[in-house]
N, C-alpha and C. Protein backbone atom coordinates (compact mmCIF):
# COMPACT_ATOMS: atom_id res chain seq x y z
N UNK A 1 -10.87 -21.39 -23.32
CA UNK A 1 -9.54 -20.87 -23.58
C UNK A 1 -8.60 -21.44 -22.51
N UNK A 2 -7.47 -22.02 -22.78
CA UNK A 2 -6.49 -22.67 -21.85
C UNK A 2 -5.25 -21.59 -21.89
N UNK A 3 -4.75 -21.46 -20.39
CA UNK A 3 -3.66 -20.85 -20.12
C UNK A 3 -2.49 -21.33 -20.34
N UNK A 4 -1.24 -21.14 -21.10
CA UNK A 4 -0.01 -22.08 -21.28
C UNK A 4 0.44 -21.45 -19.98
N UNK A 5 0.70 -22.25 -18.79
CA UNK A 5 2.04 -21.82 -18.00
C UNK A 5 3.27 -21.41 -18.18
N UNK A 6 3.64 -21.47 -19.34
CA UNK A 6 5.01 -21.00 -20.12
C UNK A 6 4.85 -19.45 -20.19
N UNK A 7 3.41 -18.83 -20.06
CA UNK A 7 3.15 -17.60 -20.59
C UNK A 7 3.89 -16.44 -19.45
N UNK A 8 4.64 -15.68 -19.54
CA UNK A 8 5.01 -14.60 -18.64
C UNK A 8 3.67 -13.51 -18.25
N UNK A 9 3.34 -13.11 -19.07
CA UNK A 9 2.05 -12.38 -18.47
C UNK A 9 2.43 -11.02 -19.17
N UNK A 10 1.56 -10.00 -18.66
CA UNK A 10 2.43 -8.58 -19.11
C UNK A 10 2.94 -8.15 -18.27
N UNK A 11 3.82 -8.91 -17.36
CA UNK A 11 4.70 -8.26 -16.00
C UNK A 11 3.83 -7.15 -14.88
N UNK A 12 2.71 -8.45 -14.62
CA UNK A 12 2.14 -7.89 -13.36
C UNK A 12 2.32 -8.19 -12.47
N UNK A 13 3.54 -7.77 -11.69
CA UNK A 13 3.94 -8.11 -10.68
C UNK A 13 4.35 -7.17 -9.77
N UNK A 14 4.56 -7.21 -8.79
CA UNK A 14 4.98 -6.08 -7.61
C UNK A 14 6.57 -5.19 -8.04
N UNK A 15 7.46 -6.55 -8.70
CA UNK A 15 8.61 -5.52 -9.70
C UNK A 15 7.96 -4.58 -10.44
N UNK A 16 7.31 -5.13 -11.20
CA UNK A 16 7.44 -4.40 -12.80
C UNK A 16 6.14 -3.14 -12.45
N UNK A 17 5.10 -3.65 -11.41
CA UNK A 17 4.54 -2.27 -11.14
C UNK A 17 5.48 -0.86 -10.02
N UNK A 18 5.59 -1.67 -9.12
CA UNK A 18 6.85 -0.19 -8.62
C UNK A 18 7.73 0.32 -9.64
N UNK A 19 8.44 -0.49 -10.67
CA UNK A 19 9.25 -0.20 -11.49
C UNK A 19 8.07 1.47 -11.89
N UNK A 20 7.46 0.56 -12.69
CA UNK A 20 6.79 1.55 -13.54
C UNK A 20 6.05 2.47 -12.67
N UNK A 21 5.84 2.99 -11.68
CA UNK A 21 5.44 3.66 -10.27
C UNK A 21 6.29 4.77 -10.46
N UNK A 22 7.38 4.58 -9.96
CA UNK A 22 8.38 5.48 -9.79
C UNK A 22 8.76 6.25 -11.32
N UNK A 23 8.87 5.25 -12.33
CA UNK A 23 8.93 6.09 -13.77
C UNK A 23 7.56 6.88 -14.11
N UNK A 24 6.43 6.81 -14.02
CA UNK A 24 5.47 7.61 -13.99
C UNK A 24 5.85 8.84 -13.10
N UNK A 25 5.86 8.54 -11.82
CA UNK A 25 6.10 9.78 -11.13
C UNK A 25 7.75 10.68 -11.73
N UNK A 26 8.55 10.00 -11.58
CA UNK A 26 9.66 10.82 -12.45
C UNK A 26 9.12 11.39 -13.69
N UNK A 27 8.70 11.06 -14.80
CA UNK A 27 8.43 11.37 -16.20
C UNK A 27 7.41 12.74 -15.85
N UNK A 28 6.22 12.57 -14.60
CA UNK A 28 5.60 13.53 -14.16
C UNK A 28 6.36 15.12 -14.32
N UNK A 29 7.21 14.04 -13.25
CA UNK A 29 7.84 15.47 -12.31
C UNK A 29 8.83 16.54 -13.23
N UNK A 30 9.34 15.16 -14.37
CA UNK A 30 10.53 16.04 -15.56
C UNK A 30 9.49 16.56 -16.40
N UNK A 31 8.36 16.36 -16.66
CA UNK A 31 7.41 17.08 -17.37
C UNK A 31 7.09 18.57 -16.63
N UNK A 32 6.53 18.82 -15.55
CA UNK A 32 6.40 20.06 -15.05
C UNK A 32 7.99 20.71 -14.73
N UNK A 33 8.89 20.31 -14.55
CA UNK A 33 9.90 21.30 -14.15
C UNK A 33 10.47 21.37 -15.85
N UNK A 34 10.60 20.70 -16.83
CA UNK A 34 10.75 20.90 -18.38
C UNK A 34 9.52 22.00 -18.66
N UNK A 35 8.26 22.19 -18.54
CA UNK A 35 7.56 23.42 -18.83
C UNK A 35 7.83 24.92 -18.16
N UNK A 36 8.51 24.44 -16.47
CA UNK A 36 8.85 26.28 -15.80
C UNK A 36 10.11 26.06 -16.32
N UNK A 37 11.07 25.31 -16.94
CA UNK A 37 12.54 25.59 -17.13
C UNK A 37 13.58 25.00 -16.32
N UNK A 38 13.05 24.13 -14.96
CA UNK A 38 13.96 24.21 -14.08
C UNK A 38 15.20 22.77 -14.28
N UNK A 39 15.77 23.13 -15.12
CA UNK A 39 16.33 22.28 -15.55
C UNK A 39 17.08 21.18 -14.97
N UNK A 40 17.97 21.82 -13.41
CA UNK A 40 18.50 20.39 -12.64
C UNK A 40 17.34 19.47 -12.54
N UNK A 41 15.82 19.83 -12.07
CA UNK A 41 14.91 18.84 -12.09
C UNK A 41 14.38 17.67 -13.10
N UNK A 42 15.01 18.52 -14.36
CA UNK A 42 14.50 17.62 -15.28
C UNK A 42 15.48 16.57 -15.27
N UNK A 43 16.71 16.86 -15.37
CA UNK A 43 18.07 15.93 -15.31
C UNK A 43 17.51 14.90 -14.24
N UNK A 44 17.39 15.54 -12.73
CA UNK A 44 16.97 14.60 -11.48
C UNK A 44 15.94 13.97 -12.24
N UNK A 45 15.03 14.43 -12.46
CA UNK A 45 13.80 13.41 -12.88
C UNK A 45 14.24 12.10 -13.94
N UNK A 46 15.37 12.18 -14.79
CA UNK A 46 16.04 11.45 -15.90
C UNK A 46 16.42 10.58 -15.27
N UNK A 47 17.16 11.22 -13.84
CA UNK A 47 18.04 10.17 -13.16
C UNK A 47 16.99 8.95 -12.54
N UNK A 48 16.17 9.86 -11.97
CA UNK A 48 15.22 8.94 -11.42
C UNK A 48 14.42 7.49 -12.12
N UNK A 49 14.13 8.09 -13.52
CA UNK A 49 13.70 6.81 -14.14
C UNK A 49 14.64 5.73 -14.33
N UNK A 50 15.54 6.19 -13.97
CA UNK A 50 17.09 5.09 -13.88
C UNK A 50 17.01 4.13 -12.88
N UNK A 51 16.70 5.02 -11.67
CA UNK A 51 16.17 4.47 -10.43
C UNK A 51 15.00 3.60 -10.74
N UNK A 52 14.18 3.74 -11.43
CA UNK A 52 12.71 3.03 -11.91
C UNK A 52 13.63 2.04 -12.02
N UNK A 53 14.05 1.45 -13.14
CA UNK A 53 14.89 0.06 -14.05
C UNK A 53 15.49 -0.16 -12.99
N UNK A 54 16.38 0.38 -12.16
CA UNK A 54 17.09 -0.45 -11.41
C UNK A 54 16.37 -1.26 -10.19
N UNK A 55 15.63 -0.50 -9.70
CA UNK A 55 14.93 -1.20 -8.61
C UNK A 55 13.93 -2.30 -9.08
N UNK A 56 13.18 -2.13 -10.32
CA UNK A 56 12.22 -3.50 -10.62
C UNK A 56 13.43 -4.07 -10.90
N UNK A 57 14.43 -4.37 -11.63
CA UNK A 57 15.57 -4.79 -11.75
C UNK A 57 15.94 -5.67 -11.01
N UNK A 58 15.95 -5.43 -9.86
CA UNK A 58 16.39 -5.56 -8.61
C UNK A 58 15.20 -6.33 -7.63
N UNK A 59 14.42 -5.98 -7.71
CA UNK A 59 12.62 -6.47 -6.98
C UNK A 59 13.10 -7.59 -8.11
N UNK A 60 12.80 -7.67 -9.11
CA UNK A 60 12.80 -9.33 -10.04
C UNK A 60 13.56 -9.92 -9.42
N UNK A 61 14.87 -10.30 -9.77
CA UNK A 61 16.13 -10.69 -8.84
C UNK A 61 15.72 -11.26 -7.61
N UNK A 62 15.21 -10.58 -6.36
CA UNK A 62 14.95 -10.69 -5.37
C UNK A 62 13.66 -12.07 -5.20
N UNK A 63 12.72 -12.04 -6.47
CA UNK A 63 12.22 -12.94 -6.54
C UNK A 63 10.39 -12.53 -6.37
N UNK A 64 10.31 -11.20 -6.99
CA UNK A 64 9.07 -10.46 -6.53
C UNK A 64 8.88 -9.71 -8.48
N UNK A 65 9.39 -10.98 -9.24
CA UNK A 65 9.09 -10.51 -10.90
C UNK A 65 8.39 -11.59 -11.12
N UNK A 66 7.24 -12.05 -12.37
CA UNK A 66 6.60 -12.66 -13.12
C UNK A 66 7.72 -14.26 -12.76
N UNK A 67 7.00 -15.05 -12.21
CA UNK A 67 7.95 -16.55 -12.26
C UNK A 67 8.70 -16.60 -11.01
N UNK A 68 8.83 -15.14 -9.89
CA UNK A 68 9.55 -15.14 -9.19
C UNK A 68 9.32 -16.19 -7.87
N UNK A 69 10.55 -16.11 -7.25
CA UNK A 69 9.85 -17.49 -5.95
C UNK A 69 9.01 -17.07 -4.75
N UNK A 70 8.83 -15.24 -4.73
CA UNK A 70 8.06 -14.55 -3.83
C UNK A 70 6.73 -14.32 -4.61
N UNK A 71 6.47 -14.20 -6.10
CA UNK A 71 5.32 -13.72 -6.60
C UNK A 71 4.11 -14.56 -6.59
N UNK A 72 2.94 -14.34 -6.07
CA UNK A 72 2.17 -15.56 -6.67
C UNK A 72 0.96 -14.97 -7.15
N UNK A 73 0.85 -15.00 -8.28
CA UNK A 73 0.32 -14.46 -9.10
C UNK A 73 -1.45 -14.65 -8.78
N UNK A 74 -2.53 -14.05 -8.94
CA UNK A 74 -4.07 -13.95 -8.71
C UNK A 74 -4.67 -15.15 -9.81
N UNK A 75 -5.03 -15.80 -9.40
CA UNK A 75 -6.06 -16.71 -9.68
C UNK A 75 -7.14 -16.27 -10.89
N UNK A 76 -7.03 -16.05 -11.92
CA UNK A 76 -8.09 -15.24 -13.02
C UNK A 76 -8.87 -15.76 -13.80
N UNK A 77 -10.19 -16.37 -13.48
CA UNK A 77 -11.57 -16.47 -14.31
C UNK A 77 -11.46 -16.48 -15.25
């Protein structure tokens, strides 16, 4: 099986995993304060996955996304 270098990957990269880091833990956190009711938390937690997108967002950009000039991707068998 040959690798096309053209291929992006499924965005395993240090962006797109913090990205998705921080949205796990938000989605967590709006999940338990959405079951006691506490509703500013759930909003905060909304906001937060905002924070998720912006910062891989931002980590890509910087050059730490799939192709980036900081990423170098693992060598795979």
């Amino acid at each position: 099986m040959t690798h096309d270098n053209s291929d992006p990957g499924h965005g395993n990269s240090p962006a797109a995993w913090t990205a998705v880091i921080i949205m796990l833990v938000a989605f967590t956190i709006g999940t338990v304060a959405f079951f006691f009711s506490i509703a500013w938390l759930v909003w905060a937690s909304a906001a937060l996955v905002v924070v998720g997108l912006i910062v891989g967002i931002v980590l890509a950009r910087l050059g730490y996304g799939v192709g980036g000039s900081r990423y170098v991707p693992k060598n795979v068998h």
